[in-house]
N, C-alpha and C. Protein backbone atom coordinates (compact mmCIF):
# COMPACT_ATOMS: atom_id res chain seq x y z
N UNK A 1 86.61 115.33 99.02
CA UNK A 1 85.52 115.64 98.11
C UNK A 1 85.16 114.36 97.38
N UNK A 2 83.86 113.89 97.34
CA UNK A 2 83.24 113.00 96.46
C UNK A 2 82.15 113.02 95.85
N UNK A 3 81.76 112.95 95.03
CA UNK A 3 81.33 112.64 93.55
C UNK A 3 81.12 111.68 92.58
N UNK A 4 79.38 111.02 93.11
CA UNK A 4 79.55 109.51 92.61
C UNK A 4 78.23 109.83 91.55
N UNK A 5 78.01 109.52 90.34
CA UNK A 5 77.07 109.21 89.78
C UNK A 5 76.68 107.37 89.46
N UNK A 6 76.29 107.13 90.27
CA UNK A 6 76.13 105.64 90.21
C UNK A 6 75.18 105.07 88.83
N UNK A 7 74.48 106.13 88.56
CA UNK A 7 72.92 105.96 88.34
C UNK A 7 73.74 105.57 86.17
N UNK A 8 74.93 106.23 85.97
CA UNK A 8 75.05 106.24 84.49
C UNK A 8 76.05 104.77 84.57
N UNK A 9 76.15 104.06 85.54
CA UNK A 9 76.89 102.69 85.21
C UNK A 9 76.02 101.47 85.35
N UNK A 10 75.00 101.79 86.04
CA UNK A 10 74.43 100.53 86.67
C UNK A 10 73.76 99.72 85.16
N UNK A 11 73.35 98.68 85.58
CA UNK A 11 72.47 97.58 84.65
C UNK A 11 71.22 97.53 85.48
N UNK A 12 70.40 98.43 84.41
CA UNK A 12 68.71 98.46 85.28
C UNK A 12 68.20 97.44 84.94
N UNK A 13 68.65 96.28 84.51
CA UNK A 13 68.16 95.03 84.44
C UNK A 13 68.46 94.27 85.74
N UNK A 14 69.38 94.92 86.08
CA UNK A 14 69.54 93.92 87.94
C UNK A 14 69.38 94.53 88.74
N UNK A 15 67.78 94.26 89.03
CA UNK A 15 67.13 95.39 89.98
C UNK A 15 67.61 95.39 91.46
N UNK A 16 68.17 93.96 91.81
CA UNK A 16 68.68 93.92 92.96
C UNK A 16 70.11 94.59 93.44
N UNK A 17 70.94 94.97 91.89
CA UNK A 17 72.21 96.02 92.05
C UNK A 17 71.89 97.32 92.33
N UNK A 18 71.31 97.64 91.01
CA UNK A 18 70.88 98.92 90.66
C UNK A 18 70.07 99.70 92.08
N UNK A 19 69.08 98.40 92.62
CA UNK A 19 68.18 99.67 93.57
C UNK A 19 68.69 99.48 94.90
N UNK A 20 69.78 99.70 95.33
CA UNK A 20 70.39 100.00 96.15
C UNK A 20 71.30 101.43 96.30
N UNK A 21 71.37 101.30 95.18
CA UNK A 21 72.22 102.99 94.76
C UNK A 21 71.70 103.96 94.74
N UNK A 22 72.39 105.06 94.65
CA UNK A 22 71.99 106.77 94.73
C UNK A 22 73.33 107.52 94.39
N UNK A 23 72.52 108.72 93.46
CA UNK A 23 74.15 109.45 93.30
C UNK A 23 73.71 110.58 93.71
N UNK A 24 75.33 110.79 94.72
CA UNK A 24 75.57 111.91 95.49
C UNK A 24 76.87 112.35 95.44
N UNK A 25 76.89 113.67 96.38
CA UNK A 25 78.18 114.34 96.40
C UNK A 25 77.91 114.62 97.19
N UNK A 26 79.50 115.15 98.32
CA UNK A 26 79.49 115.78 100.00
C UNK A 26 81.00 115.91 99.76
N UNK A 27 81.33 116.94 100.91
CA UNK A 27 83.07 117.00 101.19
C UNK A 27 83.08 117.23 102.56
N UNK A 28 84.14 117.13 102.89
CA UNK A 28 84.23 117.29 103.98
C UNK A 28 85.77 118.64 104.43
N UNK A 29 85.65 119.51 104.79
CA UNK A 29 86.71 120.29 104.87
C UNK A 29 87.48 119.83 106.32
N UNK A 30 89.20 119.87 106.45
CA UNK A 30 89.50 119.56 107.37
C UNK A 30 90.94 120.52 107.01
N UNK A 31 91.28 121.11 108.35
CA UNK A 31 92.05 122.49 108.56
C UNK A 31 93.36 121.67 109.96
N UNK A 32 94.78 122.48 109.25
CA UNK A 32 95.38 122.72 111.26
C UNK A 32 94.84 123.29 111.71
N UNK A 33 95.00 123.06 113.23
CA UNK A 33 94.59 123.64 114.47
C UNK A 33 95.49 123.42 115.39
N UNK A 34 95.33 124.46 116.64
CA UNK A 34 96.02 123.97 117.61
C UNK A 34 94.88 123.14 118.74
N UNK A 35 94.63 122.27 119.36
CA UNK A 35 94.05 121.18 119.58
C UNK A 35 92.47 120.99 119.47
N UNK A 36 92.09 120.89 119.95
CA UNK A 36 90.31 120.57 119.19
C UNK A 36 90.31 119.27 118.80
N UNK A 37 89.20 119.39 117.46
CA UNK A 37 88.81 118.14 116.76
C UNK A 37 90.21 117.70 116.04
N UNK A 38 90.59 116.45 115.58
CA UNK A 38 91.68 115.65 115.10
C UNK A 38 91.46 114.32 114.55
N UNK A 39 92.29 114.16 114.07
CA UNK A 39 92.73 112.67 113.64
C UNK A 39 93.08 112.12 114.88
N UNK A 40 92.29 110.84 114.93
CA UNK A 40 93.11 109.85 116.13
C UNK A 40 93.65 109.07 115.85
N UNK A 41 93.09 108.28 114.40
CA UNK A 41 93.57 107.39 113.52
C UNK A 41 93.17 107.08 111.86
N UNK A 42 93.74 106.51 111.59
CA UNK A 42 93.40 105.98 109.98
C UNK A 42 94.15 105.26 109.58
N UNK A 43 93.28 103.98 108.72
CA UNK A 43 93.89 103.10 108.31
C UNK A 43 92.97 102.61 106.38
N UNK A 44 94.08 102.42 105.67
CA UNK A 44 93.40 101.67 104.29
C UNK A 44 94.27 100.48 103.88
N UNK A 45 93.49 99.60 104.15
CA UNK A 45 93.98 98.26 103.39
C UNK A 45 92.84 97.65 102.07
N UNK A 46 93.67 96.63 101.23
CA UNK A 46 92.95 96.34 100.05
C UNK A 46 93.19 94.99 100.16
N UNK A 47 92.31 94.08 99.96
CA UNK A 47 92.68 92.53 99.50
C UNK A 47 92.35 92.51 98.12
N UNK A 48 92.98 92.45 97.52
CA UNK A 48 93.09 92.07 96.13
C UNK A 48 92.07 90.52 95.63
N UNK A 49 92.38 89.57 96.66
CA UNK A 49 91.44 88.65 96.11
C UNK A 49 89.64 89.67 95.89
N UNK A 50 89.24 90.21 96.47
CA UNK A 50 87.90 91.04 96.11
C UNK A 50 88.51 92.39 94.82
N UNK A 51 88.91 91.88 93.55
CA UNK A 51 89.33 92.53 92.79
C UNK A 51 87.90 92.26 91.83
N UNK A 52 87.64 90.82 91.64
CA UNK A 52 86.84 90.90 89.95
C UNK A 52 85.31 90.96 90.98
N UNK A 53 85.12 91.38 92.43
CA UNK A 53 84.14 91.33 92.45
C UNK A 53 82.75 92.41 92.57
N UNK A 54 83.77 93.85 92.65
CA UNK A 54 83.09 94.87 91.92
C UNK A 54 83.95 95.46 90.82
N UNK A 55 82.95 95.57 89.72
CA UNK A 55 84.18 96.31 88.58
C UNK A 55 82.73 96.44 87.48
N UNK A 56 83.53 97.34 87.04
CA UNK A 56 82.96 98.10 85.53
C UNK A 56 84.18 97.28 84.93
N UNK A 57 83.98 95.98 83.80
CA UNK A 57 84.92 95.45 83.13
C UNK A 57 85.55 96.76 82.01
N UNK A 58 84.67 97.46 81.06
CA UNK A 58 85.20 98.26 79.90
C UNK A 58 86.18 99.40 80.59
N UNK A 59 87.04 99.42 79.40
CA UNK A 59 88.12 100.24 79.47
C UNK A 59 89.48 100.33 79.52
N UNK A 60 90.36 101.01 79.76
CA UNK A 60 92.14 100.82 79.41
C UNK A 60 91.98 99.74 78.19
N UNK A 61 93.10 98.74 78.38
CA UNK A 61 93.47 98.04 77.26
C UNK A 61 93.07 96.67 77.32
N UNK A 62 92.66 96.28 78.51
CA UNK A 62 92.26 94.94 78.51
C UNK A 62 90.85 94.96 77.70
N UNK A 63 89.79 95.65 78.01
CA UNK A 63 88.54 95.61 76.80
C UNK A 63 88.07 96.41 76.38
N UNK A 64 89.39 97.29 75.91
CA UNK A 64 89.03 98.21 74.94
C UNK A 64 88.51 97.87 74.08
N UNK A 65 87.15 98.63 73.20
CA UNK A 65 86.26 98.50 72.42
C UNK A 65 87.05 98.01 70.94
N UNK A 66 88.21 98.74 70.78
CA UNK A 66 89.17 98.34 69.16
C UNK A 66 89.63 96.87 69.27
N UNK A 67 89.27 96.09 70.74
CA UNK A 67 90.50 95.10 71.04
C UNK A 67 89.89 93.58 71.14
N UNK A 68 88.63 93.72 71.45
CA UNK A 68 87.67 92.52 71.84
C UNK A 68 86.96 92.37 70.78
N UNK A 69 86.64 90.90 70.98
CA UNK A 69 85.64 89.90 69.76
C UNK A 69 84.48 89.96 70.82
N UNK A 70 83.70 90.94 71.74
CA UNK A 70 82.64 90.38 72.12
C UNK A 70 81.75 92.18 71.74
N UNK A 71 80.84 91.95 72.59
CA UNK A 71 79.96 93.31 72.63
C UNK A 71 80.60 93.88 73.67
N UNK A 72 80.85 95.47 73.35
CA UNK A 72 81.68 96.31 74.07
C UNK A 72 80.42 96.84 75.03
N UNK A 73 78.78 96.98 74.87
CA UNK A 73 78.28 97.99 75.51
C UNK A 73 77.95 96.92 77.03
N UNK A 74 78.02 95.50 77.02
CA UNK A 74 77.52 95.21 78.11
C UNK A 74 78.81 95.00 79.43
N UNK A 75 79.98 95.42 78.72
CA UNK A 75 81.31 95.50 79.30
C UNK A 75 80.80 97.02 80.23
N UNK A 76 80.29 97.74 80.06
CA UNK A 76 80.58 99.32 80.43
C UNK A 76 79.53 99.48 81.30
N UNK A 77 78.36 98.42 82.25
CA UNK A 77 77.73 98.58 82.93
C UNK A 77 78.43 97.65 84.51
N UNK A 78 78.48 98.41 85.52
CA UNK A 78 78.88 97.94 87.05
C UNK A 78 77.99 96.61 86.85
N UNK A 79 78.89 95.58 87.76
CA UNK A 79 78.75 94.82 87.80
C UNK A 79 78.88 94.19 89.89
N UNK A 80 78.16 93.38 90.22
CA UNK A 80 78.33 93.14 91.89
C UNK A 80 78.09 91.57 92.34
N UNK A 81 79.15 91.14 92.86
CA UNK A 81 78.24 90.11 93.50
C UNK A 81 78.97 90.27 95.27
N UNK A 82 77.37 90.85 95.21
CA UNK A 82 76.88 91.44 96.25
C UNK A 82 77.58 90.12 97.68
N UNK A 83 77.54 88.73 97.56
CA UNK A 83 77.54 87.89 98.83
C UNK A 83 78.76 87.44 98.89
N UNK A 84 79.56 87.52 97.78
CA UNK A 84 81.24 87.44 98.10
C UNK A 84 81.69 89.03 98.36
N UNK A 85 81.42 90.07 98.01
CA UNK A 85 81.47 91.45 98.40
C UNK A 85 81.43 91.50 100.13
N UNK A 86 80.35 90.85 100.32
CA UNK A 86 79.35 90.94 101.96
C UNK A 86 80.58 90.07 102.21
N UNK A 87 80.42 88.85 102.49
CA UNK A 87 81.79 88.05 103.13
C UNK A 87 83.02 88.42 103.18
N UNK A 88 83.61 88.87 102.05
CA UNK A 88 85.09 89.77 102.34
C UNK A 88 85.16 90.51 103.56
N UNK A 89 84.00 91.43 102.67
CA UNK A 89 84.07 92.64 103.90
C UNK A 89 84.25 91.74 105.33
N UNK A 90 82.99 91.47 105.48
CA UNK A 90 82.80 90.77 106.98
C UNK A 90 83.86 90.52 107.56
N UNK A 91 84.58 89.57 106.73
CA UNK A 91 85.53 88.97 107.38
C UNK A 91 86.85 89.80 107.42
N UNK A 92 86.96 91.09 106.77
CA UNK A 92 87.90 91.92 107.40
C UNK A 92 87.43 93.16 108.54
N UNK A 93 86.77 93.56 108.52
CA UNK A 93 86.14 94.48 109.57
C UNK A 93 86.80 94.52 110.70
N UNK A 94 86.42 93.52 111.28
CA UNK A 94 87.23 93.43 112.77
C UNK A 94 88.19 93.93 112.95
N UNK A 95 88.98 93.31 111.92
CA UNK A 95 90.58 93.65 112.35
C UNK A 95 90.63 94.88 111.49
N UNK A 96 89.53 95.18 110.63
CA UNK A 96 90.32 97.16 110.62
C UNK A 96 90.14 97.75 112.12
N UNK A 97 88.65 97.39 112.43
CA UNK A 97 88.32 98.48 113.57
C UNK A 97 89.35 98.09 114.58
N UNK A 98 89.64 96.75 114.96
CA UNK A 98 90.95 96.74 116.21
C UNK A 98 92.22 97.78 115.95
N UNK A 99 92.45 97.67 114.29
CA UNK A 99 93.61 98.32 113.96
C UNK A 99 93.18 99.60 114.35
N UNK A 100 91.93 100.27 114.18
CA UNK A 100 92.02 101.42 114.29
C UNK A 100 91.67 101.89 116.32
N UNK A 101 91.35 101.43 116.31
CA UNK A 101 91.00 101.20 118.20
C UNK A 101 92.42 101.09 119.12
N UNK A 102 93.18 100.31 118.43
CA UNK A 102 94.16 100.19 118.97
C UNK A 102 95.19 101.07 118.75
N UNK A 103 95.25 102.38 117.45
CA UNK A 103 96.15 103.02 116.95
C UNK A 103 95.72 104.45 117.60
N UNK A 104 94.30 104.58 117.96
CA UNK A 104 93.84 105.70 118.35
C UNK A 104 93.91 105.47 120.12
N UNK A 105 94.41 104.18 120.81
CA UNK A 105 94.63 104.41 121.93
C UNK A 105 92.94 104.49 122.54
N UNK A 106 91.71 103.87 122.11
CA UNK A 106 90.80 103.99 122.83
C UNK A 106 89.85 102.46 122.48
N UNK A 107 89.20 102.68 122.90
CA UNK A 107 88.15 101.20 123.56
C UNK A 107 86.44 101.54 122.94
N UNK A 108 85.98 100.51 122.26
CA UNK A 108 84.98 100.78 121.72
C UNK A 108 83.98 101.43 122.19
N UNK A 109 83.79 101.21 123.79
CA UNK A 109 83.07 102.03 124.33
C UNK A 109 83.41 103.42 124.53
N UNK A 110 84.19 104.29 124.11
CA UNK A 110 84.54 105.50 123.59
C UNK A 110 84.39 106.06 122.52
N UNK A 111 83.98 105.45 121.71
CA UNK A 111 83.35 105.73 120.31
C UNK A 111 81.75 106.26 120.73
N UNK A 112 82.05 107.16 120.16
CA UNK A 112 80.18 108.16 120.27
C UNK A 112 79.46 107.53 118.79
N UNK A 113 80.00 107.60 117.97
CA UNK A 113 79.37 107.42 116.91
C UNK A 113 79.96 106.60 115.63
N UNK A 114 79.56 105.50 115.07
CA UNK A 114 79.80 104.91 114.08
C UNK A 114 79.40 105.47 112.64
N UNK A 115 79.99 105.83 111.78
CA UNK A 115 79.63 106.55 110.45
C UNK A 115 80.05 105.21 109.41
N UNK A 116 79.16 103.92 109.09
CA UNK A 116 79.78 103.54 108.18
C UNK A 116 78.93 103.54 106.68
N UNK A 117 79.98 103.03 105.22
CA UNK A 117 79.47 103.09 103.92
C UNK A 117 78.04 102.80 104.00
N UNK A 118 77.59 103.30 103.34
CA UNK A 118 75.89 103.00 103.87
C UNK A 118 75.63 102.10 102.39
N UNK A 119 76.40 100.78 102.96
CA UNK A 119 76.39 99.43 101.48
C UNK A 119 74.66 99.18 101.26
N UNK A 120 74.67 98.86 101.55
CA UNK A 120 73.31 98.21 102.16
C UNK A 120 72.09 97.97 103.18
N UNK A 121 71.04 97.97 103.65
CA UNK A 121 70.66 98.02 105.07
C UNK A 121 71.20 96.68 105.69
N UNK A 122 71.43 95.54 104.80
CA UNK A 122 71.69 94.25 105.31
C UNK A 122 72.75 94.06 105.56
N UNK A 123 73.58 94.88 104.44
CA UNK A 123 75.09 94.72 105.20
C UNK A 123 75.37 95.73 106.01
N UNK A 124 74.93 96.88 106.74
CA UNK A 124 74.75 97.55 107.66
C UNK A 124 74.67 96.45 109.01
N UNK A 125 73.50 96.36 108.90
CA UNK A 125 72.95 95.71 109.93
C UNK A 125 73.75 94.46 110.24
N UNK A 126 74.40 93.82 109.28
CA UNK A 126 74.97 92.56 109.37
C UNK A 126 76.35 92.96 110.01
N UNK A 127 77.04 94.03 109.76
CA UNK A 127 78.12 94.55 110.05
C UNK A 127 78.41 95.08 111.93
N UNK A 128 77.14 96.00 111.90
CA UNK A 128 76.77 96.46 113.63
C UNK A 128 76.95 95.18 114.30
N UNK A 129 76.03 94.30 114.18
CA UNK A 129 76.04 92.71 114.92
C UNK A 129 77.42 92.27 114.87
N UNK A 130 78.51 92.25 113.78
CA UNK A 130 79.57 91.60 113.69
C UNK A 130 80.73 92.36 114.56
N UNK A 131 80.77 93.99 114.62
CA UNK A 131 81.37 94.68 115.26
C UNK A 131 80.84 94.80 116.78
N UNK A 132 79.47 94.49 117.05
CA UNK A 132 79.22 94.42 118.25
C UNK A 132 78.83 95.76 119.00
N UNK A 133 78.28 96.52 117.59
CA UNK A 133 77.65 97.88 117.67
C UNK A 133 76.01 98.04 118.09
N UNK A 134 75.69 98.85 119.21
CA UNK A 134 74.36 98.92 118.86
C UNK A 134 73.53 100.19 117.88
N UNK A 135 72.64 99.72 117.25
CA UNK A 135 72.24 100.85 116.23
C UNK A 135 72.10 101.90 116.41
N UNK A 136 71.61 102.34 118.04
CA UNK A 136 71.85 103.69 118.70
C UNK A 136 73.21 104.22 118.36
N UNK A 137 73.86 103.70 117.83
CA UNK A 137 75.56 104.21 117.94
C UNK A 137 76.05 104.28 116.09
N UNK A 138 75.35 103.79 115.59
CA UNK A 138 75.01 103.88 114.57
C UNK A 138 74.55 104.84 113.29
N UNK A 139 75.29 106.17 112.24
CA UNK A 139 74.21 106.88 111.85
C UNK A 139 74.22 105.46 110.73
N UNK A 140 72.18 106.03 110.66
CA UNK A 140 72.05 105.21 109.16
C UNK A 140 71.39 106.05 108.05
N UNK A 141 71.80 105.93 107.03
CA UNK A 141 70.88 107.25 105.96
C UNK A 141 70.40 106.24 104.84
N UNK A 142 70.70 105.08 104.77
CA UNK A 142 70.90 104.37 103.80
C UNK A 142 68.98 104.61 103.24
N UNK A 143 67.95 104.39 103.90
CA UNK A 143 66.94 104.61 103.45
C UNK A 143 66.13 105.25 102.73
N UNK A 144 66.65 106.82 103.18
CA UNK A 144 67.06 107.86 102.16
C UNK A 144 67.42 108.21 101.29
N UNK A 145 68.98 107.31 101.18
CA UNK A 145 69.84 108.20 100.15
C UNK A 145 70.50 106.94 99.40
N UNK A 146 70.06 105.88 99.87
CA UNK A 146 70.80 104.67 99.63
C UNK A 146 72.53 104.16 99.55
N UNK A 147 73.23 103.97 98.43
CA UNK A 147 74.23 103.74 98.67
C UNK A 147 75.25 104.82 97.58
N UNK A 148 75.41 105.78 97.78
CA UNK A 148 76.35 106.76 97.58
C UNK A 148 77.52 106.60 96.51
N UNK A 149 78.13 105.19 96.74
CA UNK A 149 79.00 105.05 96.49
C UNK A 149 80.22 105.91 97.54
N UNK A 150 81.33 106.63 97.10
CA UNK A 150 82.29 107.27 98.18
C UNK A 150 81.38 108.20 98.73
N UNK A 151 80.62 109.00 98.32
CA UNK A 151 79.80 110.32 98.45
C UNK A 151 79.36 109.79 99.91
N UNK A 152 79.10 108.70 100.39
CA UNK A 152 78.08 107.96 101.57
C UNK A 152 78.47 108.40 102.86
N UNK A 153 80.19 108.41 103.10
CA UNK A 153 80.27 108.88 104.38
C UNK A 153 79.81 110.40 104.36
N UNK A 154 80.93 111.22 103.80
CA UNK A 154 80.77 112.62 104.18
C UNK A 154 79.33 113.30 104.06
N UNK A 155 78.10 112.19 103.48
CA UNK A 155 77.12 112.66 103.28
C UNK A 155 76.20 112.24 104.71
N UNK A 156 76.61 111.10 105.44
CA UNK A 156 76.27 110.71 106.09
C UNK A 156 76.71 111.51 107.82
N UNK A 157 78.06 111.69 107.43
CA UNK A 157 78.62 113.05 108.51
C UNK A 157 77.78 114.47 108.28
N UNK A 158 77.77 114.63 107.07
CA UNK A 158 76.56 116.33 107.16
C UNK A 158 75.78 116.26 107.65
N UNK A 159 74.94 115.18 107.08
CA UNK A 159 73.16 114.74 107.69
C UNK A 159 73.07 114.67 109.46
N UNK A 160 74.22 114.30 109.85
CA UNK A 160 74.10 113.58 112.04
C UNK A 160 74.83 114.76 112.16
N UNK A 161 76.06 115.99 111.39
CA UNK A 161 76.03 116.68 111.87
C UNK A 161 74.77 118.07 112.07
N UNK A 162 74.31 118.40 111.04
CA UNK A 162 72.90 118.95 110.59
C UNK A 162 71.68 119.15 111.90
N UNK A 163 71.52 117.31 111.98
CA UNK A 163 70.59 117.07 112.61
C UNK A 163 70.82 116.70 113.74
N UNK A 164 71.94 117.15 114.48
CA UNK A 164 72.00 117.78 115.66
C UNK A 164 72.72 116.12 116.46
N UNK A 165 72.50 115.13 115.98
CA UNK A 165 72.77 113.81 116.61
C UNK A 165 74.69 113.92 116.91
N UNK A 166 75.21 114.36 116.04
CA UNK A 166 76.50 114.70 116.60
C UNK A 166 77.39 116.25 116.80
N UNK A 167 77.50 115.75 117.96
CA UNK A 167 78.19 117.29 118.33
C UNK A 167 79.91 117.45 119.17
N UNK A 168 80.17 118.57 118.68
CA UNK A 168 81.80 119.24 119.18
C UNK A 168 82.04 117.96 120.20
N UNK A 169 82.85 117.68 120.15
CA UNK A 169 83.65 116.73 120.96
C UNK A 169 83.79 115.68 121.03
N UNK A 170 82.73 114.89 120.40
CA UNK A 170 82.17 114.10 120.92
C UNK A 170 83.93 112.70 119.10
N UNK A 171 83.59 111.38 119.53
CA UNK A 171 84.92 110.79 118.94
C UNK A 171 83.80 110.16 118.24
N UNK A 172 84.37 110.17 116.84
CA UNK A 172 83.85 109.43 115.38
C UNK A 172 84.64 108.17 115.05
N UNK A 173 83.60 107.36 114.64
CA UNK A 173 84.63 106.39 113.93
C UNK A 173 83.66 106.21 112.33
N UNK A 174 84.55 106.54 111.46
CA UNK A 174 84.03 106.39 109.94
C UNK A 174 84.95 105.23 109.21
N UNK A 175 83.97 104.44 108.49
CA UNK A 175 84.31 102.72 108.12
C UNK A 175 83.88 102.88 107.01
N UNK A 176 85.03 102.88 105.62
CA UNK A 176 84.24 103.02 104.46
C UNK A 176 85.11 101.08 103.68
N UNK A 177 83.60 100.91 102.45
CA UNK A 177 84.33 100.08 102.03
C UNK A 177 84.16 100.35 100.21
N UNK A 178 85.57 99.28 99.33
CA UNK A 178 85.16 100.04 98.32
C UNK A 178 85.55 98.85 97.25
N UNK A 179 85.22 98.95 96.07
CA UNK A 179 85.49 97.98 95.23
C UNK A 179 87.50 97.74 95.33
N UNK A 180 87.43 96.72 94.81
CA UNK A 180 89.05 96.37 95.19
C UNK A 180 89.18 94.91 96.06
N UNK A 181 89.00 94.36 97.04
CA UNK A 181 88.33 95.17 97.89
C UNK A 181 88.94 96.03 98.69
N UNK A 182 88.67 97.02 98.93
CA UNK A 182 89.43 98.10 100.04
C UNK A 182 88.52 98.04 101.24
N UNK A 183 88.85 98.52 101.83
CA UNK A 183 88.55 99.18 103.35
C UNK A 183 89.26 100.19 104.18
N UNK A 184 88.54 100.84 104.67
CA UNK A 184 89.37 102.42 105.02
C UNK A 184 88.42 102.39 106.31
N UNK A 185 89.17 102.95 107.03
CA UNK A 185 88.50 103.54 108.64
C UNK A 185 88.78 104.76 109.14
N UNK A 186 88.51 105.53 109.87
CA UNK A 186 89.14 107.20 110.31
C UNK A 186 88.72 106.67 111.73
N UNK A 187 89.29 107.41 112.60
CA UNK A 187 88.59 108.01 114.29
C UNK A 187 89.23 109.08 114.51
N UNK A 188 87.84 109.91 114.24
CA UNK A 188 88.80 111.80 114.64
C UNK A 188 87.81 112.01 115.87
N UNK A 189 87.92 113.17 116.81
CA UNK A 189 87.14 114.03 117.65
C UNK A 189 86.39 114.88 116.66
N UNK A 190 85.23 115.21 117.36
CA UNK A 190 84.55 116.19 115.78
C UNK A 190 84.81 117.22 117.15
């Protein structure tokens, strides 16, 4: 289950942060079974060096409002830089998706469908090229709905399931990324 209101952190003074976002919510329900759809794999790793480069500074004890000599309200708006964000990522991708390709026992050309964070169209697009995806293989909602925050995949799985683009059987691979920096991947059978 996720649940992002992006829209009460941003700084509408940085139109280039701010209008990329959208707040949403989606879940995704997932049950035992005896065989069917599954987990094939999953993986979450974090590099810590991409720590100060998304963050809402205010809060706990480091700038708590009782504790700092500066202005507390411009502490409490998200903050991005968006091209060390983009480069991290980039440069870990690969080796999630190998990790996850290689843990699920299958070959990229077995992947029906790519579900990733819908960051950006540029880092979308910059990402497909780097993984060596074609956009046919690709869902994208980002135009729509923009960037979700967590809400992005499972919102992005309703929408291709919905609209008919993915169906029973067919093998997912979902690529989320997140402040930290984190990165998370799934490959289930739907």
């Amino acid at each position: 289950v996720c649940a992002d209101i992006a829209s009460c952190g941003l700084d509408w003074q940085q139109v280039e942060v701010c209008g990329i976002f959208g707040d949403g919510a989606a879940a995704v329900v997932l049950e035992a079974g005896d065989g069917g759809p599954k987990i094939l794999a999953s993986r979450l790793k974090t590099y810590a060096e991409g720590a100060a480069l998304c963050q809402i500074p205010a809060g706990g004890s480091r700038f708590h409002p009782r504790r700092i000599d500066v202005p507390f309200e411009p502490l409490t708006s998200f903050a991005m830089q968006g091209k060390g964000v983009f480069r991290l990522a980039a440069k870990h991708l690969p080796e999630l998706m190998d990790d996850l390709l290689q843990q699920a026992a299958l070959s990229l050309a077995q992947i029906d469908w790519v579900i990733p964070h819908q960051a950006s169209q540029q880092a979308m697009q910059h990402a497909a090229k780097r993984l060596s995806l074609g956009p046919e293989k690709v869902i994208d909602i980002f135009a729509q709905h923009g960037n979700q925050v967590a809400a992005s995949l499972p919102t992005a799985l309703d929408i291709a399931v919905r609209d008919g683009r993915i169906q029973r059987g067919q093998t997912l691979m979902l690529i989320g990324t997140g402040a930290g920096l984190s990165l998370g991947g799934m490959i289930l059978e739907f």
